[in-house]
Protein backbone atom coordinates (compact mmCIF):
# COMPACT_ATOMS: atom_id res chain seq x y z
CA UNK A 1 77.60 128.82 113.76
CA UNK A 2 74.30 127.62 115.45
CA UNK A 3 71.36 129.74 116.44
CA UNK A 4 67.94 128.85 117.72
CA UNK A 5 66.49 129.03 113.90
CA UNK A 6 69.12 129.22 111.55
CA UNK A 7 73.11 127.35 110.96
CA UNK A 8 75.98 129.21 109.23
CA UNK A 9 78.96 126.88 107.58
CA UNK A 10 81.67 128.65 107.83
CA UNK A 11 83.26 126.34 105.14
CA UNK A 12 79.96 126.44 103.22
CA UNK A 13 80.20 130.40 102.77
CA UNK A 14 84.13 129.75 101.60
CA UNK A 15 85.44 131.36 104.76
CA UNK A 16 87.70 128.42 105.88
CA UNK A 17 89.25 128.25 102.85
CA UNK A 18 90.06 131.75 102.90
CA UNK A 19 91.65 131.80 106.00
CA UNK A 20 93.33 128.80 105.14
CA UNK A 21 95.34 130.73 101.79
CA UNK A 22 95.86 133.66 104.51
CA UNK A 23 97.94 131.89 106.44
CA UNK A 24 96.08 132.37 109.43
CA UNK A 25 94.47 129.15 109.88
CA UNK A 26 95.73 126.86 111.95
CA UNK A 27 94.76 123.42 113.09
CA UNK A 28 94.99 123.29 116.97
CA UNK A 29 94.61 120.40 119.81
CA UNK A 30 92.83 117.05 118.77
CA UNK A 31 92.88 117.64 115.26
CA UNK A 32 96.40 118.55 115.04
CA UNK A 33 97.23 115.15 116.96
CA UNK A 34 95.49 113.49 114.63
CA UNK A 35 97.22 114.71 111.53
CA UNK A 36 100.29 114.26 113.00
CA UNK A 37 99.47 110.61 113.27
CA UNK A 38 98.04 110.22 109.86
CA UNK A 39 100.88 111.96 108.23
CA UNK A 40 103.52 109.30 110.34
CA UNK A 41 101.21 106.44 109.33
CA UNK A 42 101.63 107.67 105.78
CA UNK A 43 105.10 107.93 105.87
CA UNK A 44 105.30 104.67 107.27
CA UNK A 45 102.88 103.07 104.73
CA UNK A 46 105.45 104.44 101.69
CA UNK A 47 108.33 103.24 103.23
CA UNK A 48 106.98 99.71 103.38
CA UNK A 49 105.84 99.87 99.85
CA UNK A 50 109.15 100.92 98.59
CA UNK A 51 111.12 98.14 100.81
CA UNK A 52 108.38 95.26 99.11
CA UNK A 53 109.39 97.31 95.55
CA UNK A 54 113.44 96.96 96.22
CA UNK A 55 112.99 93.09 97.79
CA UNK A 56 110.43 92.36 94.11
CA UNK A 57 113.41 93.46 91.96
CA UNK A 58 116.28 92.35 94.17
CA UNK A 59 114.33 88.76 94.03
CA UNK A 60 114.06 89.03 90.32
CA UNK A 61 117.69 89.49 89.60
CA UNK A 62 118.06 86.20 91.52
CA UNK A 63 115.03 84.19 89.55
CA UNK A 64 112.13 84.19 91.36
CA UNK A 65 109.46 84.20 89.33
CA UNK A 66 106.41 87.38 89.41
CA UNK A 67 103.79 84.68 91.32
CA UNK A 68 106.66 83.93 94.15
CA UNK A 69 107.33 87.69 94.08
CA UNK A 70 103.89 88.48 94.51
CA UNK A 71 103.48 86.13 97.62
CA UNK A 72 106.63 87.14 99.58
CA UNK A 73 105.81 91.37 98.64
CA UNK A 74 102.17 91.30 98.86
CA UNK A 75 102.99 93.79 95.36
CA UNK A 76 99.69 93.49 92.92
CA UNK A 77 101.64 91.35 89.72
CA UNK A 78 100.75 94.73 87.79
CA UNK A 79 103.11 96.45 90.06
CA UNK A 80 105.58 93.78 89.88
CA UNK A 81 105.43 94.25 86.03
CA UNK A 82 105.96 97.79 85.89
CA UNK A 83 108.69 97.33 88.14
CA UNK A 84 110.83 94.94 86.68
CA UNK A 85 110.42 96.28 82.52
């Protein structure tokens, strides 16, 4: 809240978070939009890592080696490692 001479945080003073374990507190309009779209882009953003994991050890059983892996997956050669013990 915002007065002439002084500002309250609502999330300063700990009241957003206890409306939030209440239940009561709901995100609304804009915001909800965007977390909508940040959760999908999440989703989206696993599902391509675990395709590039399945292609790395599909493409190991057929002898590439971890560098080619690395280049067609865009996997991090730790990753590629970790996968493939």
């Amino acid at each position: 809240m915002v007065a002439e001479k002084a500002f309250l945080s609502l999330a300063d003073e700990g009241e957003i978070e206890r409306l939030q374990r209440s239940g009561k507190f709901e995100i609304v309009g804009a915001a909800q939009a965007e977390l909508k779209e940040w959760k999908i882009q999440i989703e989206r953003e696993r599902a391509e890592k675990k395709k590039a994991r399945d292609i790395a050890v599909k493409m190991k059983t057929k002898g590439y080696d971890e560098k080619e892996i690395k280049e067609m997956t865009g996997l991090y050669l730790s990753e590629i490692r970790k996968l493939l013990r």
